[in-house]
Protein backbone atom coordinates (compact mmCIF):
# COMPACT_ATOMS: atom_id res chain seq x y z
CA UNK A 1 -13.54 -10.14 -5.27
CA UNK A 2 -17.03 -9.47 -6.61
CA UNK A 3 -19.22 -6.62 -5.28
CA UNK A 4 -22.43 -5.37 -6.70
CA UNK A 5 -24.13 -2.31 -7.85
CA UNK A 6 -20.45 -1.05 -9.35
CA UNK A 7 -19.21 2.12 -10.82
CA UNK A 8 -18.06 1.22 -14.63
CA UNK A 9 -14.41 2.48 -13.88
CA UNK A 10 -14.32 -0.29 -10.68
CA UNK A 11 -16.14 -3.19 -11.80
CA UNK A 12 -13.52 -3.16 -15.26
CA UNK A 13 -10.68 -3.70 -12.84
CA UNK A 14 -12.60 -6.23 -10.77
CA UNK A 15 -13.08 -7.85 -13.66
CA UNK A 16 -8.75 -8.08 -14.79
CA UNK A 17 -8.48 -9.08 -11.92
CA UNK A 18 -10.61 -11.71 -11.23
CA UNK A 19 -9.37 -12.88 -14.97
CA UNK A 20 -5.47 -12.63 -14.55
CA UNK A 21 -3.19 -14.60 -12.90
CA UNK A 22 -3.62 -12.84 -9.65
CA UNK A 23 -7.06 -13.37 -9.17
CA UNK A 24 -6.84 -13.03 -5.22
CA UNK A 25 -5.14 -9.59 -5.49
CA UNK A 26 -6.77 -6.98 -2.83
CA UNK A 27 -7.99 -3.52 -4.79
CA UNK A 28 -7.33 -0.85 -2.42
CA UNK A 29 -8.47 2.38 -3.79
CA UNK A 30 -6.02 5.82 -3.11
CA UNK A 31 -8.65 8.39 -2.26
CA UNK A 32 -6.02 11.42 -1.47
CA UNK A 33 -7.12 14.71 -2.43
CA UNK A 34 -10.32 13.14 -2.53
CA UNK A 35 -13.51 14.20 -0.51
CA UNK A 36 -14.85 11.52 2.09
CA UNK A 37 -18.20 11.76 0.17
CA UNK A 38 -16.41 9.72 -2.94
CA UNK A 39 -14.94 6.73 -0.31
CA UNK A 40 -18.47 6.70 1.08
CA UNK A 41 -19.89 6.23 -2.71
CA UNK A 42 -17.01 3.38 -2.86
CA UNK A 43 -18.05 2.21 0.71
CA UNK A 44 -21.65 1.98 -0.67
CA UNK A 45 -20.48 -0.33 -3.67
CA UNK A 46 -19.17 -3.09 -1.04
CA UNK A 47 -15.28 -1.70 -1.18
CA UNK A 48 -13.49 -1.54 2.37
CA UNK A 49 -9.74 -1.04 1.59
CA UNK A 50 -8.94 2.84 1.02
CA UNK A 51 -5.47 4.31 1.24
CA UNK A 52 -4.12 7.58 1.83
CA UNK A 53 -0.61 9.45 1.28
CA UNK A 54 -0.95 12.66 3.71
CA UNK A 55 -1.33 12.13 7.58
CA UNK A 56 -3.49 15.49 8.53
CA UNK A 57 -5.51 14.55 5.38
CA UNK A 58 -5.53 11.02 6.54
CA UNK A 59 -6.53 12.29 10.15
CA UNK A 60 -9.46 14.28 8.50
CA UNK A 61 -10.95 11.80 6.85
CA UNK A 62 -10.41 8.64 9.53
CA UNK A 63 -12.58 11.47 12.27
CA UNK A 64 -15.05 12.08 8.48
CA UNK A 65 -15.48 8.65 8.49
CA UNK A 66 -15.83 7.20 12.14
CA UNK A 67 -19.21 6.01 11.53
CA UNK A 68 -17.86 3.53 9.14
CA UNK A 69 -16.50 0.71 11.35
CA UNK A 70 -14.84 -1.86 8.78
CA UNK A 71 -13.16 0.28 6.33
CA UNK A 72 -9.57 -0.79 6.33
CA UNK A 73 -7.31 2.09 6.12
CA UNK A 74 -3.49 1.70 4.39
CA UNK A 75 -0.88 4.15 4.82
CA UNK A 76 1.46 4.11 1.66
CA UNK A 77 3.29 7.62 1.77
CA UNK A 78 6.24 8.82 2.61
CA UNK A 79 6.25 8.83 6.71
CA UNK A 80 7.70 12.33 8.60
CA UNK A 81 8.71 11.54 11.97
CA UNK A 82 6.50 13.61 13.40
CA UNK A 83 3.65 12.54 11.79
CA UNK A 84 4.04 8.63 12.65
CA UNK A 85 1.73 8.71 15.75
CA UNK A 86 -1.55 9.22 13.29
CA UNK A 87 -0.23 6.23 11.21
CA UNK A 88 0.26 4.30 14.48
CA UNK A 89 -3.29 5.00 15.82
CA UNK A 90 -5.47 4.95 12.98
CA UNK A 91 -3.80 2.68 10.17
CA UNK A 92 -4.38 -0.93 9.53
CA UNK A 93 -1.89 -1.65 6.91
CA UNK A 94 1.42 0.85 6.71
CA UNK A 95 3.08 0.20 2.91
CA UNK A 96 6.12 2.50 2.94
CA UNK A 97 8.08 1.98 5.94
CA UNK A 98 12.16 2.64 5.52
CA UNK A 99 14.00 3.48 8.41
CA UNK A 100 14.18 1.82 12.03
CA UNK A 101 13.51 4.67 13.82
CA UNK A 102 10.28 5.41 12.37
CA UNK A 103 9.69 1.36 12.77
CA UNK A 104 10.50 2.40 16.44
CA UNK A 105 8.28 5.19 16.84
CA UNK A 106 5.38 3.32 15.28
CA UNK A 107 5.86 0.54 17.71
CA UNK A 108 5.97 2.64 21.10
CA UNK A 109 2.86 4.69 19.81
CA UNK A 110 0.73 2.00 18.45
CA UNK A 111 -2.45 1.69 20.83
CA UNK A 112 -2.54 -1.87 23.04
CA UNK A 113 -6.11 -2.02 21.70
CA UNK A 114 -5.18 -2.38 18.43
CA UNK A 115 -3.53 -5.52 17.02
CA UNK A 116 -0.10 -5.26 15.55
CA UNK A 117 0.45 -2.53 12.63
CA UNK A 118 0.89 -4.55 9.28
CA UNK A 119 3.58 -3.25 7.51
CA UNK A 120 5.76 -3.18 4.44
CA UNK A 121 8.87 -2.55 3.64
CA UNK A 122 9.21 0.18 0.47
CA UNK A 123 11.70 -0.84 -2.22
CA UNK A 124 12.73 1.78 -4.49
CA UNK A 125 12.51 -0.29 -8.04
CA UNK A 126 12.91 2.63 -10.22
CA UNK A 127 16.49 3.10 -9.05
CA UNK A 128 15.06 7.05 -8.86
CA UNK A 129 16.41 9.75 -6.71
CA UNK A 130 12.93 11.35 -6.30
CA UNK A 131 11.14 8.26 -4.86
CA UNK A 132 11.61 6.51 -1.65
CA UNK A 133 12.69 3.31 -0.42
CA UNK A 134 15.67 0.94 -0.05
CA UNK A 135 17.34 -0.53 -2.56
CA UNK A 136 19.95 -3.55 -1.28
CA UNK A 137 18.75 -6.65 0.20
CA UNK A 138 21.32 -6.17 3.10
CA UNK A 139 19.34 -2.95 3.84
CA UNK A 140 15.70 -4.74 3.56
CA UNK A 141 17.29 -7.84 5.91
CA UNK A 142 18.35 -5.24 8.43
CA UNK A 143 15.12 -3.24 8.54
CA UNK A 144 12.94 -6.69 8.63
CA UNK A 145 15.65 -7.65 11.40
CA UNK A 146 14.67 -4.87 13.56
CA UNK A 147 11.27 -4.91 13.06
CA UNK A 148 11.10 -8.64 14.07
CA UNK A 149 12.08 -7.54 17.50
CA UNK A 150 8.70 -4.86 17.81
CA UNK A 151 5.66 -6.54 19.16
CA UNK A 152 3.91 -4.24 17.92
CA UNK A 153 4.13 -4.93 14.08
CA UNK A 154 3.81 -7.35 12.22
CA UNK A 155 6.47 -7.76 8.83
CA UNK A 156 3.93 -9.18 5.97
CA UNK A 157 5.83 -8.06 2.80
CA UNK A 158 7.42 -5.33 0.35
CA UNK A 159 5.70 -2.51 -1.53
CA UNK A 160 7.60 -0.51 -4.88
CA UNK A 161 6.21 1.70 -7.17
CA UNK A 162 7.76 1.54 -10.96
CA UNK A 163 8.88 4.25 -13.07
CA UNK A 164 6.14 6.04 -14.54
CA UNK A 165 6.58 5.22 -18.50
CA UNK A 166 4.43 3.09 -21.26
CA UNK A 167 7.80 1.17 -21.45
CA UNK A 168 5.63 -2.26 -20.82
CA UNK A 169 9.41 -4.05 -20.58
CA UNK A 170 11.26 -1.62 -18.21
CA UNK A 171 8.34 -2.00 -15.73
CA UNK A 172 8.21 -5.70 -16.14
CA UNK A 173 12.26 -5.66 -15.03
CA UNK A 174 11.26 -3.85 -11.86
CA UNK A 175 8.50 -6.05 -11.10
CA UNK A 176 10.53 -9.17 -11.37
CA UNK A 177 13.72 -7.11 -9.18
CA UNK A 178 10.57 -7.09 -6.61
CA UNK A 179 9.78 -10.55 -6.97
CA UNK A 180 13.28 -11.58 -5.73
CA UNK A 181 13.61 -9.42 -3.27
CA UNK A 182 10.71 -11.04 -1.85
CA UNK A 183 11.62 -14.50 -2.43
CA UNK A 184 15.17 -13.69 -0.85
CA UNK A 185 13.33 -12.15 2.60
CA UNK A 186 11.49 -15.57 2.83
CA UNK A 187 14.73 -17.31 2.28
CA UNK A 188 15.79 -15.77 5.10
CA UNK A 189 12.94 -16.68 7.24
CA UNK A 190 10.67 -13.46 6.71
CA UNK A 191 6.77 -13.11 6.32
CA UNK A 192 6.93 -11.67 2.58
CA UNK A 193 3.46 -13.13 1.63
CA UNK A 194 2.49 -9.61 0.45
CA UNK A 195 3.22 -7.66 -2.48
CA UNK A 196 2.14 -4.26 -2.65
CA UNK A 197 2.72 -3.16 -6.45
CA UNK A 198 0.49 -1.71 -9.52
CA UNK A 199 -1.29 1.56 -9.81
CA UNK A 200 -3.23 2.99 -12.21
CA UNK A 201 -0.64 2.86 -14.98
CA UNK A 202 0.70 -0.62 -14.54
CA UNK A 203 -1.58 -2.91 -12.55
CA UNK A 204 -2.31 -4.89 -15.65
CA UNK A 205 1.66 -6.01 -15.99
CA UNK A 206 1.79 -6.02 -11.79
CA UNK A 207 -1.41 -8.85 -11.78
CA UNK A 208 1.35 -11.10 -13.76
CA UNK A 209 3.59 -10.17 -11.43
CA UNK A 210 2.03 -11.81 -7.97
CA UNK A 211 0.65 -8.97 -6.76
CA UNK A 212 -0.85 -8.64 -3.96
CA UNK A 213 -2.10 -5.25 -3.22
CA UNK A 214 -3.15 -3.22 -6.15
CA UNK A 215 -2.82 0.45 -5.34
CA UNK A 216 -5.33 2.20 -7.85
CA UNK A 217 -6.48 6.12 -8.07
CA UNK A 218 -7.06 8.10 -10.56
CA UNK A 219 -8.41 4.95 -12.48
CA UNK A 220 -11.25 4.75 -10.06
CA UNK A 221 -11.91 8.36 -9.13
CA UNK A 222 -10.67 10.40 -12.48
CA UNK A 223 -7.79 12.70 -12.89
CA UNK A 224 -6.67 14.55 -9.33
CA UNK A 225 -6.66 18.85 -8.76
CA UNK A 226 -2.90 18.58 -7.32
CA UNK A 227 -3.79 22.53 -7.06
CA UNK A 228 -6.11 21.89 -4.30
């Protein structure tokens, strides 16, 4: 990826990544709890992908943003049932799905003008009760089983976010527990050609882990008001 006229912060990680092993890795940048004035600055540089974690603040900024016709928007937080038909109209990419029924509700509320949702399934690494996802391969099978049978989306791969630490080694474990999840989906005969892992604290150790889709805030924006 190469894109000119850069912020320091952005073209640093354009540059790891063009220099690791991933070198085709997609930098998405998380802009929640950001104003739409910094994804327009990032627009302005040449980046496309943005993601956000909140649907009304997702909703806010996709109506903020309109005149913007090829940013790609990714969905990667935790979905409320409610909440799915803003995912299902305005998202492009969807990074945290879990459960059939929201796979369902996506699927019956996903505009025919629109091609096929790509999704993800999320994969709790971390083994933590406070973060989402599944954690057997029977489970993941079963959820990429269902969602085989929606027209409506489209399977392309797993997404997991690892424990928060500086432990370099523990994160490396959860990246490679990742890895063969993924390789056991294709086994099975599933699209897994995307990996969704790496944020701000690990995307280093994640770009020698395959990834895919690099997830990145706070190293491209600065430090988030969670008070806001």
């Amino acid at each position: 990826m190469t894109l000119t006229n850069l912020n320091k912060p952005l073209q640093t990680i354009l540059t790891q990544v063009n220099k690791s092993n991933s070198p085709h890795a997609k930098l998405i940048a998380v802009s929640k709890f950001f104003p739409s004035n910094n994804i327009v600055a990032l627009y302005n540089d040449g980046l496309r992908d943005f993601a956000e974690s909140y649907p009304q603040e997702f909703e806010q900024k996709i109506h903020e943003l309109s005149h913007l016709k090829d940013i790609v928007w990714h969905f990667i937080g935790n979905i409320q049932s409610n909440k799915t038909k803003i995912i299902a109209t305005h998202a492009d990419y969807l990074h945290s799905l879990t459960k059939q029924s929201h796979a369902k509700r996506l699927n019956e509320q996903r505009p025919l003008i629109k091609p096929p949702l790509q999704v993800m399934i999320e994969v709790n690494i971390s083994n933590e009760d406070n973060k989402h996802g599944l954690k057997s391969l029977e489970e993941i099978l079963a959820l990429a089983d269902f969602i085989k049978q929606l027209p409506k989306l489209n399977l392309i791969g797993l997404m997991g976010m690892a424990s928060h630490t500086k432990d370099s080694s523990l994160i490396n474990q959860q990246f490679n527990r990742i890895n063969e999840l993924s390789a056991s989906l294709r086994r099975n005969g599933y699209n897994s050609s995307e990996l969704s892992i790496g944020t701000s604290n690990d995307y280093l150790l994640a770009l020698n882990h395959s990834s895919t889709m690099l997830r990145i805030g706070s190293k491209i924006f600065g430090e988030r008001n969670y008070d806001k």
